[in-house]
C-alpha atoms as a PDB file:
ATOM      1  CA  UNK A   1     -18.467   7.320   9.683  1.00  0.00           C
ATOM      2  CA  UNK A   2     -17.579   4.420  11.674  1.00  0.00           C
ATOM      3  CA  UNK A   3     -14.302   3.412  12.732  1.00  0.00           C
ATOM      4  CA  UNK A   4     -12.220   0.501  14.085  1.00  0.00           C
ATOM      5  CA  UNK A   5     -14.560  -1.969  14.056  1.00  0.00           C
ATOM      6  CA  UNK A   6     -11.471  -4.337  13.583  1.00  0.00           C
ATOM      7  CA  UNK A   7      -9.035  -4.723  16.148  1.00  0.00           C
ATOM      8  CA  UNK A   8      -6.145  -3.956  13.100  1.00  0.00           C
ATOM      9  CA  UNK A   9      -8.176  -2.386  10.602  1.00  0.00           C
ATOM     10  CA  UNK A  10     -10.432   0.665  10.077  1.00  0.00           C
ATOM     11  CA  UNK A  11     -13.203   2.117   8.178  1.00  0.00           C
ATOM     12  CA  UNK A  12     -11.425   3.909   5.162  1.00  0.00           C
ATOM     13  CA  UNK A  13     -13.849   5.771   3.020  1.00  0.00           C
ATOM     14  CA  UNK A  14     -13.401   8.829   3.561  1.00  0.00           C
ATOM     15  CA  UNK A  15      -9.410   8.858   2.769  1.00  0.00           C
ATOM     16  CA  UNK A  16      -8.209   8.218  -0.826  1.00  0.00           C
ATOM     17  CA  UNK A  17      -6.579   5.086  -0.873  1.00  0.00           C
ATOM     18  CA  UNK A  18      -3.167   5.934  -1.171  1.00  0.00           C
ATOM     19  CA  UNK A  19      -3.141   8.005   2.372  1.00  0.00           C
ATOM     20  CA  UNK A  20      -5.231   5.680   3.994  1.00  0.00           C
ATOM     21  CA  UNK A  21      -4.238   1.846   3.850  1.00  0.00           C
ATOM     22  CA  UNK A  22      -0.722   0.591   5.353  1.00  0.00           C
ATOM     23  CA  UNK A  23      -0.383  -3.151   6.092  1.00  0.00           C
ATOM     24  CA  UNK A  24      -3.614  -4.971   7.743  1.00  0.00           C
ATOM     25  CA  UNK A  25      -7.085  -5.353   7.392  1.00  0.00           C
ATOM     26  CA  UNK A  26      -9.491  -2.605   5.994  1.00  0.00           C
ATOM     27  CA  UNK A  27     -12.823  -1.753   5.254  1.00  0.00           C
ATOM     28  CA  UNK A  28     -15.312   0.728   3.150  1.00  0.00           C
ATOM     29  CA  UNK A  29     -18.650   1.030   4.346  1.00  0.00           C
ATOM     30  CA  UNK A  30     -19.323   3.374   1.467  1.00  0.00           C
ATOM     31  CA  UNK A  31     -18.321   0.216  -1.067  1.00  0.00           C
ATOM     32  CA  UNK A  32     -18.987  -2.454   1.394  1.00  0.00           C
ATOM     33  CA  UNK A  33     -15.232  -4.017   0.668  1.00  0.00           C
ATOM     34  CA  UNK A  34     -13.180  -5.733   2.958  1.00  0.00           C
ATOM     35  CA  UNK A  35      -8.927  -4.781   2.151  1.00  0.00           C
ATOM     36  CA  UNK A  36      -6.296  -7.049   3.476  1.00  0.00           C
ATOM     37  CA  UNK A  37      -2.342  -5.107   2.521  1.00  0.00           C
ATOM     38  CA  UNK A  38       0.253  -7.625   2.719  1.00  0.00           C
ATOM     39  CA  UNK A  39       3.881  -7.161   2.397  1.00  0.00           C
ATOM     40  CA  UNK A  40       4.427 -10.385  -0.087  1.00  0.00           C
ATOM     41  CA  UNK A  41       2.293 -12.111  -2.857  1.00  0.00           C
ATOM     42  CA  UNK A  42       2.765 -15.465  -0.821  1.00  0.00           C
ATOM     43  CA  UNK A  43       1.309 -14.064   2.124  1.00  0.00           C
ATOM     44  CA  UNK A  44      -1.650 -12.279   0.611  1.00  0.00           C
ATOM     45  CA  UNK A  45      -2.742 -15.191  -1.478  1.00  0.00           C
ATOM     46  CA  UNK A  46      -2.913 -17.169   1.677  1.00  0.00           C
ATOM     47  CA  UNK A  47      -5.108 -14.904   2.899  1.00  0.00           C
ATOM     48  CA  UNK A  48      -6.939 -14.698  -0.162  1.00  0.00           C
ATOM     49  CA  UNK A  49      -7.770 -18.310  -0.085  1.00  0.00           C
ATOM     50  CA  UNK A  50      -8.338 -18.599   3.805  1.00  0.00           C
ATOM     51  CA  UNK A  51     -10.692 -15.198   3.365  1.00  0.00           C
ATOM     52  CA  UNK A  52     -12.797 -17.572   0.983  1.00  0.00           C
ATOM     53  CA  UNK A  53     -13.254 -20.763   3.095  1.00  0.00           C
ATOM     54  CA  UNK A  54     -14.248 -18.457   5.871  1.00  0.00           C
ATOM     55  CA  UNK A  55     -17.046 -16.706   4.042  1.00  0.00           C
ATOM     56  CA  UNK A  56     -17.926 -19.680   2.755  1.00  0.00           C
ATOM     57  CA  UNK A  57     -18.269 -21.895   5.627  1.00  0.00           C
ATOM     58  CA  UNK A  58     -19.488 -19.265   8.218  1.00  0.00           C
ATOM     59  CA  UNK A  59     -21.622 -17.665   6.234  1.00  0.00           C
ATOM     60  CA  UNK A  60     -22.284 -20.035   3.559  1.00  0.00           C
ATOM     61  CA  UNK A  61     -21.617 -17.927   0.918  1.00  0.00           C
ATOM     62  CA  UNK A  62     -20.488 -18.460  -2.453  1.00  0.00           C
ATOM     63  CA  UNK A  63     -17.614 -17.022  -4.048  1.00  0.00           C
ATOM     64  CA  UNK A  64     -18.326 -14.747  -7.241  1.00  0.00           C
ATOM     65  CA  UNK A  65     -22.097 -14.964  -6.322  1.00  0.00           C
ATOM     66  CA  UNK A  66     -21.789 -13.525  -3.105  1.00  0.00           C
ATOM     67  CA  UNK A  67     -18.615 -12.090  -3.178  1.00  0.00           C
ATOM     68  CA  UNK A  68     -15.266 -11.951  -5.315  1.00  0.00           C
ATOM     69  CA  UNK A  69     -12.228 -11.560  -4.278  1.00  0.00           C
ATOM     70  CA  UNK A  70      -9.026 -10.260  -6.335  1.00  0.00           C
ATOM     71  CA  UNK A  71      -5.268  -9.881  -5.315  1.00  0.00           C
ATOM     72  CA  UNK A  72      -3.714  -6.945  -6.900  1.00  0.00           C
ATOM     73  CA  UNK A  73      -0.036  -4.736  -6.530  1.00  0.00           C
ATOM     74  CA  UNK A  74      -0.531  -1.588  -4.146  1.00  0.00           C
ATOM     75  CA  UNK A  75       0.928   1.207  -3.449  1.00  0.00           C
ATOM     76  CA  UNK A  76       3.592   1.705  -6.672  1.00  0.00           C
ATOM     77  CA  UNK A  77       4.278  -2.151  -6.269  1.00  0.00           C
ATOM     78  CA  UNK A  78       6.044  -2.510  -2.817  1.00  0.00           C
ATOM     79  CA  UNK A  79       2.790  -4.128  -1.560  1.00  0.00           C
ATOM     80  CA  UNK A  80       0.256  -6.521  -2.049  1.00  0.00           C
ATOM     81  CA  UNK A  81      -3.658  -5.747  -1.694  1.00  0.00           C
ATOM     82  CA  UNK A  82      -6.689  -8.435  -1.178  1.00  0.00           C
ATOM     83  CA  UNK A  83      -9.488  -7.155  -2.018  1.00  0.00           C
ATOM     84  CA  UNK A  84     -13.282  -8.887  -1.329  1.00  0.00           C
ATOM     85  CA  UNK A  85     -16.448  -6.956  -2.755  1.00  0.00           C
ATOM     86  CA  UNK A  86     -19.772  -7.890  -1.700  1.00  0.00           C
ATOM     87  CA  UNK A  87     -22.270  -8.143  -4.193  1.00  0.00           C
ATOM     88  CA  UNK A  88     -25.446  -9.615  -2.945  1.00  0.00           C
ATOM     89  CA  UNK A  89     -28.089  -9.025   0.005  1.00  0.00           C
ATOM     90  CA  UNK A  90     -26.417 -12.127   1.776  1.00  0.00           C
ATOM     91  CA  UNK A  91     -22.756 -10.913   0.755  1.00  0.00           C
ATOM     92  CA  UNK A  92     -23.790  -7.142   2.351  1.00  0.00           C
ATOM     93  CA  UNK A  93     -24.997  -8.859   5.472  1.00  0.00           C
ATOM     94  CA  UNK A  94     -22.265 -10.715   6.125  1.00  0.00           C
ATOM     95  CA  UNK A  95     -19.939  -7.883   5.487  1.00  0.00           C
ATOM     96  CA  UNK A  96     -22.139  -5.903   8.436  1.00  0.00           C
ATOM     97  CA  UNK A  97     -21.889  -8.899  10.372  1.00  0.00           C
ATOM     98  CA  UNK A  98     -18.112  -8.598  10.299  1.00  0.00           C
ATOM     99  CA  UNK A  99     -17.991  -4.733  10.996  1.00  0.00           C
ATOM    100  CA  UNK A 100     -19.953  -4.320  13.676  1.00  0.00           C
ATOM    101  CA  UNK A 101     -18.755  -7.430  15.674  1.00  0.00           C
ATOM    102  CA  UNK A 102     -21.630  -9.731  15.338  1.00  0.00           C
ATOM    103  CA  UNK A 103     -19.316 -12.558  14.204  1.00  0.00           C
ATOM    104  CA  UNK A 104     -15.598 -12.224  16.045  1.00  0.00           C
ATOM    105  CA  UNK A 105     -14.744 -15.821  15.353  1.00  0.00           C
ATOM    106  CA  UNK A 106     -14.891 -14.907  11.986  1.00  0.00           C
ATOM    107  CA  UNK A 107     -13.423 -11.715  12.176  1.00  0.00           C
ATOM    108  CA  UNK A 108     -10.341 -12.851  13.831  1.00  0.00           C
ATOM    109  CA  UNK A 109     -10.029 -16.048  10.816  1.00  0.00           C
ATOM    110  CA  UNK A 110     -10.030 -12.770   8.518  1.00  0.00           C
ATOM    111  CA  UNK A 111      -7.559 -11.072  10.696  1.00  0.00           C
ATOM    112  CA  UNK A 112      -5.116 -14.151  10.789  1.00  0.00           C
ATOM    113  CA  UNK A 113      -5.548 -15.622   7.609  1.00  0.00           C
ATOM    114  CA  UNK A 114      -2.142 -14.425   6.419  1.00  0.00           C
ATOM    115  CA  UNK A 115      -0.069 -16.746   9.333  1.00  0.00           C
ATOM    116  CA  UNK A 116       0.794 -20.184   8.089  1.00  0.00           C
ATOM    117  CA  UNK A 117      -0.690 -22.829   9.900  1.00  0.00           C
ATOM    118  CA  UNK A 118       0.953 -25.640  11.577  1.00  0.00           C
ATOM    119  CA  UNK A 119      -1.555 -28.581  12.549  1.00  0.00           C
ATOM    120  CA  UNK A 120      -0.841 -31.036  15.135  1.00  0.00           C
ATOM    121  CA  UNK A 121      -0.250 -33.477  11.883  1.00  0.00           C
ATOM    122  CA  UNK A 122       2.478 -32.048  11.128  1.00  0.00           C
ATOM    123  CA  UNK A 123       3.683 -32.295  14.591  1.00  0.00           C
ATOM    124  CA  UNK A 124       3.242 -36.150  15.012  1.00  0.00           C
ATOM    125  CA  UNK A 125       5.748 -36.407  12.030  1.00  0.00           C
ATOM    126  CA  UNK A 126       8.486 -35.754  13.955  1.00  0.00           C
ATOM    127  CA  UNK A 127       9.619 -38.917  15.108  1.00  0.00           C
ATOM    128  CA  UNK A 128      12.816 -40.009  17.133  1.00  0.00           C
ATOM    129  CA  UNK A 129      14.888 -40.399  14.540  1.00  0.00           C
ATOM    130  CA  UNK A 130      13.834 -37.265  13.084  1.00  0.00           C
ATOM    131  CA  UNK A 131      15.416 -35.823  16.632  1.00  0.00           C
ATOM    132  CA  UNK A 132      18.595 -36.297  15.546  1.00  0.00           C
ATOM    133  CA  UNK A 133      18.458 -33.720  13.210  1.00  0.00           C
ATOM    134  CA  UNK A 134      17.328 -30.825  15.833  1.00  0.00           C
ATOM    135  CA  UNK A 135      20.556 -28.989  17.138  1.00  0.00           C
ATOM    136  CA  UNK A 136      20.218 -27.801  20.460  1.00  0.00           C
ATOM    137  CA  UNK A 137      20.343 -23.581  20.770  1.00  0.00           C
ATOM    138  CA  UNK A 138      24.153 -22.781  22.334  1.00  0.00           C
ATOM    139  CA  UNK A 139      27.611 -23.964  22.240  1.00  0.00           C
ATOM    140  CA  UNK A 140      28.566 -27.190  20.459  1.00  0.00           C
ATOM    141  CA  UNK A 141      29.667 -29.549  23.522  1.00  0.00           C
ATOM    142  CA  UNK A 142      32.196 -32.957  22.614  1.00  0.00           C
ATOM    143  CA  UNK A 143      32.104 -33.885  26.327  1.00  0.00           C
ATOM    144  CA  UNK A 144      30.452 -37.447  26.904  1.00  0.00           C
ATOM    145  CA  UNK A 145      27.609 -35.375  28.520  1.00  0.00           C
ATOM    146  CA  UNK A 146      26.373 -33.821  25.548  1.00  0.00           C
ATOM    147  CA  UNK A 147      25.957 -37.721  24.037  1.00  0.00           C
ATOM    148  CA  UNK A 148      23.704 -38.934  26.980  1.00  0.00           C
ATOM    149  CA  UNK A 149      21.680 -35.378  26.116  1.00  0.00           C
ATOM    150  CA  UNK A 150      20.544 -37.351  22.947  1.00  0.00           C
ATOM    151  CA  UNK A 151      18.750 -39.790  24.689  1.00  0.00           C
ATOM    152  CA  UNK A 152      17.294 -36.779  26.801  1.00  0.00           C
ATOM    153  CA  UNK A 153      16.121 -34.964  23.603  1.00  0.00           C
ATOM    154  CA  UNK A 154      14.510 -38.217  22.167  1.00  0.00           C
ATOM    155  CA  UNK A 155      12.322 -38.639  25.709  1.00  0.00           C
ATOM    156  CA  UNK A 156      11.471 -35.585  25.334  1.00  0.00           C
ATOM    157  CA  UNK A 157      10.058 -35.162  21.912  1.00  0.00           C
ATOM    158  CA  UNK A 158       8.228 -38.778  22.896  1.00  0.00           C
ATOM    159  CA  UNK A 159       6.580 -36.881  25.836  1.00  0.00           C
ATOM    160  CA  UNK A 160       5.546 -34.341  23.452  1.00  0.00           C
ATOM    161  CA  UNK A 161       4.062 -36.549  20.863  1.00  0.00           C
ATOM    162  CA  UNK A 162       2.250 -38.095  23.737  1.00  0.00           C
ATOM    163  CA  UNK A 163       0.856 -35.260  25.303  1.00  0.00           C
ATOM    164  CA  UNK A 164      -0.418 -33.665  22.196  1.00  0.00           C
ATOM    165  CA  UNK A 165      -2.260 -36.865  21.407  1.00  0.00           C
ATOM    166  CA  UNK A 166      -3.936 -36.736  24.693  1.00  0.00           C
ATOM    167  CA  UNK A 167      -4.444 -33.464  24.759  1.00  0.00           C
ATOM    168  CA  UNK A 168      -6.029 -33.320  21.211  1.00  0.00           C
ATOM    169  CA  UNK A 169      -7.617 -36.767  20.251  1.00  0.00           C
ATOM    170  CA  UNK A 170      -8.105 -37.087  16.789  1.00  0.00           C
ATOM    171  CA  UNK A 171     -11.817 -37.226  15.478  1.00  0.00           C
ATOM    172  CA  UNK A 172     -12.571 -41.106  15.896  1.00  0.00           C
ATOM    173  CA  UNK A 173     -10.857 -41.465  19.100  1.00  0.00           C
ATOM    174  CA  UNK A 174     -12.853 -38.949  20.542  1.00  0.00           C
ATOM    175  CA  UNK A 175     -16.073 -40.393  19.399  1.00  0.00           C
ATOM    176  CA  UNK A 176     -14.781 -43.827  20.628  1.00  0.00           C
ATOM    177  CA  UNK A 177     -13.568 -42.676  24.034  1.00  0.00           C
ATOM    178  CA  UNK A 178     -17.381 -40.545  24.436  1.00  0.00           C
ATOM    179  CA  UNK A 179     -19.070 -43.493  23.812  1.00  0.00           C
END
């Protein structure tokens, strides 16, 4: 019986489920399933739906062809279970693909599909007057310091903006700037 073939998750088949499976990322070799346990419905069908786009696009699989995946209640209710069965020769593949590390990039999407993500869209919104609403972490200050800090703050989310733009070009500045 194999084990630990994820960095958070282990092979489980030989344990019932109720002994076996705390919060993270699971599989059964035995059933060739992949378990995610989550501690919130929110989070797990995140994770649910980022599970499918990355079977989907990495191994270009289709979802209840290849694979379905169900959220359920675990363990008396207090948590919430993802569960992905494989059910064809491509679907089995993949899954020993993703347990004996043949595909980490993958692997770690599956790992971290519960985290929100944050894209650097969501980043550019923030614009100067949108500074004004950020309160700096410590005291309040009324000295006429703390006013010229304003103009400090707004420089500094400009730099920001300014630097992530450079640093990560969007798709058709890139291919202008290449060429």
């Amino acid at each position: 019986m194999e084990r630990g073939t994820f960095e958070q998750g282990r092979d489980c088949s030989g344990a019932s489920e109720r002994d076996s499976e705390g919060v993270g990322l699971w599989y059964d070799s035995d059933r060739l399933t992949l378990s995610g346990v989550y501690l919130d419905e929110i989070t797990a069908y995140r994770a649910r739906k980022r599970w499918i786009e990355a079977l989907e696009i990495n191994f270009l699989l289709e979802e209840r062809h290849d694979f379905s995946i169900k959220v359920r209640l675990a363990h008396g209710g207090r948590l919430y279970k993802v569960r992905c069965d494989f059910q064809t020769a491509c679907g089995r593949y993949a899954f020993w693909r993703l347990t004996h590390h043949q595909a980490p990039e993958v692997q770690f999407l599956l790992e971290t599909a519960h985290l929100p993500y944050v894209g650097i869209d969501d980043f550019e919104r923030v614009s100067c007057s949108d500074a004004e609403d950020f309160v700096p972490l410590g005291p309040p200050e009324v000295s006429k310091a703390s006013r010229n800090r304003s103009g400090t703050w707004e420089q500094a989310v400009r730099m920001m903006r300014s630097l992530a733009k450079t640093l990560i070009p969007r798709g058709t500045q890139r291919d202008s700037k290449e060429r």
